[in-house]
PDB file of N, CA and C in Angstrom:
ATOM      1  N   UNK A   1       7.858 -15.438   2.891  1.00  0.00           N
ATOM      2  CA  UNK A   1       6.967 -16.147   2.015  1.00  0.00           C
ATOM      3  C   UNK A   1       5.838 -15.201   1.595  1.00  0.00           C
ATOM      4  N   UNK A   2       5.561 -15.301   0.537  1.00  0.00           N
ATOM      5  CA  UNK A   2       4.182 -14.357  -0.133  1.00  0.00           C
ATOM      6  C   UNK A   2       3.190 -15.519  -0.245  1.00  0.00           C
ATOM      7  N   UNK A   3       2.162 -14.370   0.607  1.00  0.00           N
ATOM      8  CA  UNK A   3       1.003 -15.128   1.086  1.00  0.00           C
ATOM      9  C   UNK A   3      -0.100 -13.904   0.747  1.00  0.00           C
ATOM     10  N   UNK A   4       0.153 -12.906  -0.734  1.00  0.00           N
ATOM     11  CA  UNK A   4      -0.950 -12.393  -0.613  1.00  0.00           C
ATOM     12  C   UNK A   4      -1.102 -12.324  -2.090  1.00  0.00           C
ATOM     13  N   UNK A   5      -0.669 -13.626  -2.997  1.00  0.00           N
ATOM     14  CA  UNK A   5      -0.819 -13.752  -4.540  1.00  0.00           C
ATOM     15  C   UNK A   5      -2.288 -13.482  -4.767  1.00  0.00           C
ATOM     16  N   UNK A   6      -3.260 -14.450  -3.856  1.00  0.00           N
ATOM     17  CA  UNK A   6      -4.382 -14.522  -4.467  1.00  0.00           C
ATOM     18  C   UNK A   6      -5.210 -12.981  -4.289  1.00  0.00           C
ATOM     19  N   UNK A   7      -4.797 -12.324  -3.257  1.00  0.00           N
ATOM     20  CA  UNK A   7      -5.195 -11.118  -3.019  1.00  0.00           C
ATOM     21  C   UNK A   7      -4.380  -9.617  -3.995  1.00  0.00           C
ATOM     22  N   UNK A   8      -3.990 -10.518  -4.916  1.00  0.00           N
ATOM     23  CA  UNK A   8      -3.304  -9.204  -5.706  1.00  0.00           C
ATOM     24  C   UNK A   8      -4.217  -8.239  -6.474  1.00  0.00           C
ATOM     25  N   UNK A   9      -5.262  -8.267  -6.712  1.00  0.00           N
ATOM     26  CA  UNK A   9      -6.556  -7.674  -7.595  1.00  0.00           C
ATOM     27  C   UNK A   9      -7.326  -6.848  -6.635  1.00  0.00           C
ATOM     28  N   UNK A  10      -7.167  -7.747  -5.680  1.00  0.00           N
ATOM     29  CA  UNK A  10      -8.758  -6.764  -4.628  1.00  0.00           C
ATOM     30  C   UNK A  10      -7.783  -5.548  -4.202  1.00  0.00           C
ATOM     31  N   UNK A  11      -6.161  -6.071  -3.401  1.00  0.00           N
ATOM     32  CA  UNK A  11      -5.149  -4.968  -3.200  1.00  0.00           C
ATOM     33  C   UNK A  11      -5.094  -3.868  -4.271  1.00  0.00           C
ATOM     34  N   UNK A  12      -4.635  -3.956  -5.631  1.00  0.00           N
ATOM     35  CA  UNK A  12      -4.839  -3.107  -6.630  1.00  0.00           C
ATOM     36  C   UNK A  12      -5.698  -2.610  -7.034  1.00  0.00           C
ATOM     37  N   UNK A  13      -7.072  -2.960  -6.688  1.00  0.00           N
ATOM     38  CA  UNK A  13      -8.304  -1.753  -6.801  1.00  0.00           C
ATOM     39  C   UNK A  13      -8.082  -1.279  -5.184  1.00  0.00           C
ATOM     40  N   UNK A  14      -7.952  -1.606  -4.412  1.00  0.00           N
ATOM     41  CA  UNK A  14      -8.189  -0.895  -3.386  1.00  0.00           C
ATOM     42  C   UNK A  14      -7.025   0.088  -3.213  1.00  0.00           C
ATOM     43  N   UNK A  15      -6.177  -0.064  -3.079  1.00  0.00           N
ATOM     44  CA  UNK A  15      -4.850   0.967  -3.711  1.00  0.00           C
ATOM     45  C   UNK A  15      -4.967   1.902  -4.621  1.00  0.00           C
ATOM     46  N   UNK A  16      -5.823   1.814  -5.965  1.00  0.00           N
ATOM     47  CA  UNK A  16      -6.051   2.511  -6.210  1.00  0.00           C
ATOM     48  C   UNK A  16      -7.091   3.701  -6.266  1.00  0.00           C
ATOM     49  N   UNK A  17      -8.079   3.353  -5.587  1.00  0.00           N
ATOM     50  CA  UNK A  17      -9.336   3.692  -5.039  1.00  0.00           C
ATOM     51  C   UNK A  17      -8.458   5.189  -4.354  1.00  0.00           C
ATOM     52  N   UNK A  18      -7.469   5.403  -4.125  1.00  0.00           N
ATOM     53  CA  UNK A  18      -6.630   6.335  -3.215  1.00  0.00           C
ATOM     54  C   UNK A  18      -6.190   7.130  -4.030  1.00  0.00           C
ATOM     55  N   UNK A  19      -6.168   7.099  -5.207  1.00  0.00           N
ATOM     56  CA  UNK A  19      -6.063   7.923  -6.468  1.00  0.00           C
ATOM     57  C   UNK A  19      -6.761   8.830  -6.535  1.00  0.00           C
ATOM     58  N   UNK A  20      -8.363   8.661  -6.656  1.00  0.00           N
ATOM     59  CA  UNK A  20      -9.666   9.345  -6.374  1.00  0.00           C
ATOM     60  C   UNK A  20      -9.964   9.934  -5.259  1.00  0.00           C
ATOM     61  N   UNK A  21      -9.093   9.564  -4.094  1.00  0.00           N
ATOM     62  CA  UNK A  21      -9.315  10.278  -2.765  1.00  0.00           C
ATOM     63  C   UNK A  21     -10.267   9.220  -1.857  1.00  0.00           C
ATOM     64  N   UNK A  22     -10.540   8.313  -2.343  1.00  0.00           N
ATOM     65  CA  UNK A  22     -11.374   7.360  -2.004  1.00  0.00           C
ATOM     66  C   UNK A  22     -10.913   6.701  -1.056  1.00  0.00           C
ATOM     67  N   UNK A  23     -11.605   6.442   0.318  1.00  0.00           N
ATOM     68  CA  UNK A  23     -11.167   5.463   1.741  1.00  0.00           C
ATOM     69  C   UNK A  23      -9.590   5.356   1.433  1.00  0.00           C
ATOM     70  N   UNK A  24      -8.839   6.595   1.761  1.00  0.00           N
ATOM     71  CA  UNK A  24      -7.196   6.538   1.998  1.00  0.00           C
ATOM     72  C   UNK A  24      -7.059   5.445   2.929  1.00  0.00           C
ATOM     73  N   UNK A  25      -7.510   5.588   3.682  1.00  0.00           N
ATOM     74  CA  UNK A  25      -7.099   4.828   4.853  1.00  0.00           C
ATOM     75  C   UNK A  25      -6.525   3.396   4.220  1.00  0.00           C
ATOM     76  N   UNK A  26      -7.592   2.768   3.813  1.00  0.00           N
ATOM     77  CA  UNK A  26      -7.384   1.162   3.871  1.00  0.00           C
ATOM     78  C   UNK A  26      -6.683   1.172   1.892  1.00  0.00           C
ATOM     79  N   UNK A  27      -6.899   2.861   1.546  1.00  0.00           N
ATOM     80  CA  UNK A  27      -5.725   2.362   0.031  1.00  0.00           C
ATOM     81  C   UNK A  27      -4.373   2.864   0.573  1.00  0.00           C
ATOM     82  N   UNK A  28      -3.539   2.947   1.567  1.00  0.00           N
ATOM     83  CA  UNK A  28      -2.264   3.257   2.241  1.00  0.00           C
ATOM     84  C   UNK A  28      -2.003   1.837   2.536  1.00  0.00           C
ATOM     85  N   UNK A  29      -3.055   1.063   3.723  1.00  0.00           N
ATOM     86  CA  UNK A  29      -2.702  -0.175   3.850  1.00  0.00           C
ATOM     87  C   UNK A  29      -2.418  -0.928   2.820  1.00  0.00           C
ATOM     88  N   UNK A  30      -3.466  -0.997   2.185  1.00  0.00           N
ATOM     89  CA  UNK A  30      -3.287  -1.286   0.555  1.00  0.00           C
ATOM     90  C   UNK A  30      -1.620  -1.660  -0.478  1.00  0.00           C
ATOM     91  N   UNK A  31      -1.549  -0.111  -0.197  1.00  0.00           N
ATOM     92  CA  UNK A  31      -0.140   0.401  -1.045  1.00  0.00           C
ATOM     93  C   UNK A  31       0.769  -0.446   0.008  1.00  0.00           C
ATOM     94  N   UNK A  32       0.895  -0.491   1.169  1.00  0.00           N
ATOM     95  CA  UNK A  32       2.054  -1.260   1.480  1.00  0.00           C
ATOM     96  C   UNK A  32       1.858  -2.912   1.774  1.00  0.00           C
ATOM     97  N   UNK A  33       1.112  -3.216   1.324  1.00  0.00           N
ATOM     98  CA  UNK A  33       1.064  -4.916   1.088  1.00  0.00           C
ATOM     99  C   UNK A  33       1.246  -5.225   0.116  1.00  0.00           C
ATOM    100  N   UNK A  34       0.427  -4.635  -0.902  1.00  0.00           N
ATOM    101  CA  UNK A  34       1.126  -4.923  -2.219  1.00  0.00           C
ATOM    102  C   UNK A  34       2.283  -4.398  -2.521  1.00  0.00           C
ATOM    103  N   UNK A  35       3.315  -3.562  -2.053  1.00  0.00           N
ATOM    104  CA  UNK A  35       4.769  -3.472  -1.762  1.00  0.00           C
ATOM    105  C   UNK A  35       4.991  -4.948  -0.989  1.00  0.00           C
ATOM    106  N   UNK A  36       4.790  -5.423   0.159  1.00  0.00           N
ATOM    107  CA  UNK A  36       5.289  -6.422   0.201  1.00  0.00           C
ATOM    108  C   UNK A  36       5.054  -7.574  -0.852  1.00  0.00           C
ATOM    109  N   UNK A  37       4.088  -7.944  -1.583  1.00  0.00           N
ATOM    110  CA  UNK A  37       3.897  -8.734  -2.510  1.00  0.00           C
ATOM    111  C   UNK A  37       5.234  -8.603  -3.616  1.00  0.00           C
ATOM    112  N   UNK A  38       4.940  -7.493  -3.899  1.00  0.00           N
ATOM    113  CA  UNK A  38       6.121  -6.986  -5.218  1.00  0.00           C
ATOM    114  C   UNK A  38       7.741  -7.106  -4.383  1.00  0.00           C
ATOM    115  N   UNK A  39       7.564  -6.811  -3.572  1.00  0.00           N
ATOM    116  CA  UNK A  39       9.225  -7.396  -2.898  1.00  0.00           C
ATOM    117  C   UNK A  39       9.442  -8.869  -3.191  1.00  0.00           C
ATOM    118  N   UNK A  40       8.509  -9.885  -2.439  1.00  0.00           N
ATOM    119  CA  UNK A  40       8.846 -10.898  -2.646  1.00  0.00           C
ATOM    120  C   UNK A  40       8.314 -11.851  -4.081  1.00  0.00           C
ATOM    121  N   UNK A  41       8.002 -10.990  -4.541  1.00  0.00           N
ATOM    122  CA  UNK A  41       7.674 -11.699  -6.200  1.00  0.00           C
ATOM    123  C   UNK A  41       8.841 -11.060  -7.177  1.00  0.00           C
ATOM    124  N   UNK A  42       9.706 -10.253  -6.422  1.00  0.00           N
ATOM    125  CA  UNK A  42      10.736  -9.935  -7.685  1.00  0.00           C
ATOM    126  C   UNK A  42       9.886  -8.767  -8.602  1.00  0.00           C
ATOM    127  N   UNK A  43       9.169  -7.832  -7.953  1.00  0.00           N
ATOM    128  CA  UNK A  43       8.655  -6.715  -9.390  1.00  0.00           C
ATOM    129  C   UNK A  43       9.243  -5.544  -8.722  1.00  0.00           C
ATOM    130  N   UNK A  44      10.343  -5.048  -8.940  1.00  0.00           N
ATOM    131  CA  UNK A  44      10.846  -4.331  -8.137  1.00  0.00           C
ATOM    132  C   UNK A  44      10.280  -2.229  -8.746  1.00  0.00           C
ATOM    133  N   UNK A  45      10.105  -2.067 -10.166  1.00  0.00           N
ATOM    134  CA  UNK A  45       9.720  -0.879 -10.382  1.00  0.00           C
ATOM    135  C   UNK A  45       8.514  -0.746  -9.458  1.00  0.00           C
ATOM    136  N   UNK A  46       7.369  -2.047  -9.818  1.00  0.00           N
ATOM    137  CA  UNK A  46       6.022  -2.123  -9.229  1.00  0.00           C
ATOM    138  C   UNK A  46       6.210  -1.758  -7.950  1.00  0.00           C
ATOM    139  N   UNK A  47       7.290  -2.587  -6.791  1.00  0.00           N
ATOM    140  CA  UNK A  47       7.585  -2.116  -5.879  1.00  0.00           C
ATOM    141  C   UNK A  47       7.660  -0.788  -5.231  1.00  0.00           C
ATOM    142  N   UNK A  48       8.732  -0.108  -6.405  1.00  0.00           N
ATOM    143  CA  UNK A  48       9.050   1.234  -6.169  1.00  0.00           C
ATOM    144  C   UNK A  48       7.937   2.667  -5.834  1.00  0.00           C
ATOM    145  N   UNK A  49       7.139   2.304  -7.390  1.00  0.00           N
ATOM    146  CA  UNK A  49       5.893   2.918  -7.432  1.00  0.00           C
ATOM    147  C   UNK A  49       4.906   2.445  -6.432  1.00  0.00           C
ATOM    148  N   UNK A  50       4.403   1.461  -6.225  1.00  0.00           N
ATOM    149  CA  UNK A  50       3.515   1.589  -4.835  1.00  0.00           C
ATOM    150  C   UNK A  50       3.742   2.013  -3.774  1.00  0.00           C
ATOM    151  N   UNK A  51       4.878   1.780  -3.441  1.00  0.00           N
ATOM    152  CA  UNK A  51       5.434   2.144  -2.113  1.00  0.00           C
ATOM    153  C   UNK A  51       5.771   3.497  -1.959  1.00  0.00           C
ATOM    154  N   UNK A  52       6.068   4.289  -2.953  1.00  0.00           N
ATOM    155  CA  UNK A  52       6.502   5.620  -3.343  1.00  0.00           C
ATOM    156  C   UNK A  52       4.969   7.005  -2.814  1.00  0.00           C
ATOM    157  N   UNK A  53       3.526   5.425  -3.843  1.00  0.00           N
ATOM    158  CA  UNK A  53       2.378   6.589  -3.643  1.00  0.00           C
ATOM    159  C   UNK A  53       1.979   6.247  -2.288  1.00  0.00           C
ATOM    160  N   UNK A  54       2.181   5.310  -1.656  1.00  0.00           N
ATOM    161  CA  UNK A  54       1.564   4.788   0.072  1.00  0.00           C
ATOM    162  C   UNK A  54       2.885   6.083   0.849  1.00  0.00           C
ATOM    163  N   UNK A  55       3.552   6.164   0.869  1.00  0.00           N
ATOM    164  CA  UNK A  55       4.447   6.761   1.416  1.00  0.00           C
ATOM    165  C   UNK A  55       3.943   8.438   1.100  1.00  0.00           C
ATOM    166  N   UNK A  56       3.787   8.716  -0.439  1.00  0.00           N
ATOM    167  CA  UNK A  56       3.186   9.822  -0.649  1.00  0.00           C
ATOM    168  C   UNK A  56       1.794  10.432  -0.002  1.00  0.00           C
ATOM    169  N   UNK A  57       1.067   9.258  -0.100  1.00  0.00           N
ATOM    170  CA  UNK A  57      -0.393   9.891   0.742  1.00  0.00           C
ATOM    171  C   UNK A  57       0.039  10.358   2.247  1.00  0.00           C
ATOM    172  N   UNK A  58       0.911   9.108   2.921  1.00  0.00           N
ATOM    173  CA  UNK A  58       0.873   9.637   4.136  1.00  0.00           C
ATOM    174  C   UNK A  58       1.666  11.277   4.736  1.00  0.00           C
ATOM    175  N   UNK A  59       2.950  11.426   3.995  1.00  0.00           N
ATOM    176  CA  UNK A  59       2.979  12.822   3.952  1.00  0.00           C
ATOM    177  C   UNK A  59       2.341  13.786   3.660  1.00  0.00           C
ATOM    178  N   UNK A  60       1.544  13.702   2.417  1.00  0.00           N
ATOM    179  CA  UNK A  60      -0.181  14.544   2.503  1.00  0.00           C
ATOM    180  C   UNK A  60      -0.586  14.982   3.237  1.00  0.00           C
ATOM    181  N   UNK A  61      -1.203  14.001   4.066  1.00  0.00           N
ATOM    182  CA  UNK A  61      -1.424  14.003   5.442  1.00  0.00           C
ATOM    183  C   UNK A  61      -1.178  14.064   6.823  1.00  0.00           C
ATOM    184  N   UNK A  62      -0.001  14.372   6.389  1.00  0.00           N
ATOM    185  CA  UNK A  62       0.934  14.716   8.166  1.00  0.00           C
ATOM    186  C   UNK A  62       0.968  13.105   8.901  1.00  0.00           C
ATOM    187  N   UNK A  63       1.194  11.632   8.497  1.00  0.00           N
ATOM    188  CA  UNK A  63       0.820  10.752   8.987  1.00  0.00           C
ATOM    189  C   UNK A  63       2.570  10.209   9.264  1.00  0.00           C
ATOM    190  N   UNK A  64       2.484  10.318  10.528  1.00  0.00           N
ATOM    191  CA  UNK A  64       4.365   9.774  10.178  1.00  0.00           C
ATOM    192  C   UNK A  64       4.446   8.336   9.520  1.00  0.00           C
ATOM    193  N   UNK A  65       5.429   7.050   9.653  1.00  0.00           N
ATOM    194  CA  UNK A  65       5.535   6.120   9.256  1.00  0.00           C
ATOM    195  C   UNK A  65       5.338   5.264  10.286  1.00  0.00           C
ATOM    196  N   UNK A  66       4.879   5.732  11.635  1.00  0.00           N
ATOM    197  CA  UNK A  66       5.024   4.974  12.656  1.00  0.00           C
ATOM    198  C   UNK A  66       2.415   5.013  12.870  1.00  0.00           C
ATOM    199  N   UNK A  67       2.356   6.033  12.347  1.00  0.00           N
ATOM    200  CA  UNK A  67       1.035   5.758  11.583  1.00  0.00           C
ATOM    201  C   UNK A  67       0.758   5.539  10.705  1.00  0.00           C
ATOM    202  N   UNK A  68       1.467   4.873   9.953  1.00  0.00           N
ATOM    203  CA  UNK A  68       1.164   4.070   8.377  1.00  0.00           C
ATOM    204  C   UNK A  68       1.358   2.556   9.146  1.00  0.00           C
ATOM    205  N   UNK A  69       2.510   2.688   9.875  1.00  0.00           N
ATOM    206  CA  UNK A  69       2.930   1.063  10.450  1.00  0.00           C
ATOM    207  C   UNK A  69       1.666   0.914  11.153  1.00  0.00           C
ATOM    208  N   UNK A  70       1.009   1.353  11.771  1.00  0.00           N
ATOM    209  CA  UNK A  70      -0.264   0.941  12.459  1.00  0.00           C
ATOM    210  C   UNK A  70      -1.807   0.945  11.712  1.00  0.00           C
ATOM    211  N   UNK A  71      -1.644   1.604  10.833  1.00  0.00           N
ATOM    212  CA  UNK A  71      -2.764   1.678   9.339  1.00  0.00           C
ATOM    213  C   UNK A  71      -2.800  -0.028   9.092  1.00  0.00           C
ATOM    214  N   UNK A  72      -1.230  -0.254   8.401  1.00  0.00           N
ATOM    215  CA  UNK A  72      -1.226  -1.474   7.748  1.00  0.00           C
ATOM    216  C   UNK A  72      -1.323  -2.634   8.813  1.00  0.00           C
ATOM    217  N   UNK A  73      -0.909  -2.568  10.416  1.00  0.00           N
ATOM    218  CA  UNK A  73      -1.200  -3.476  11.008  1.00  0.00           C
ATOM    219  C   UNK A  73      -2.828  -3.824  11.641  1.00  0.00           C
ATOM    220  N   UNK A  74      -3.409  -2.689  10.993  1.00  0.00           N
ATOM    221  CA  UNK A  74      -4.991  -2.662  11.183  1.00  0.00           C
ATOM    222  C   UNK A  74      -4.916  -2.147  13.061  1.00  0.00           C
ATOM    223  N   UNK A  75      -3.756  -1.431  13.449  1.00  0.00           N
ATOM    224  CA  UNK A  75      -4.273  -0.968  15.226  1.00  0.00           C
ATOM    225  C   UNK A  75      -5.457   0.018  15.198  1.00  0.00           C
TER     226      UNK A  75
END
């Protein structure tokens, strides 16, 4: 179930805020919630591309996926 419609705006500035280099941290979390949003709303390019640049920052950064999984679970 998608439970983060109403949060689709604050996610997409904050996601993109990571563009600028701006608080990566919470625009990675960012990038992969609104991947889950776009999964379950059916936007599948949107999908592709967010998930593509959340995935991209963290290789940047030497961050495996098992520290992105803990980014987005807020550990």
């Amino acid at each position: 179930m998608d439970r983060l419609g109403e949060m689709e705006e604050p996610l997409r500035r904050t996601a993109r805020g990571g563009l600028s280099g701006q608080n990566i941290f919470p625009a990675i979390q960012a990038s992969f919630l609104w991947s889950g949003h776009a999964w379950f709303t059916g936007r599948w390019p949107e999908l592709r591309q967010v998930a593509e640049q959340g995935l991209r920052w963290c290789e940047e950064r030497d961050l495996p996926m098992d520290a992105a999984t803990r980014i987005c679970s807020g550990q």
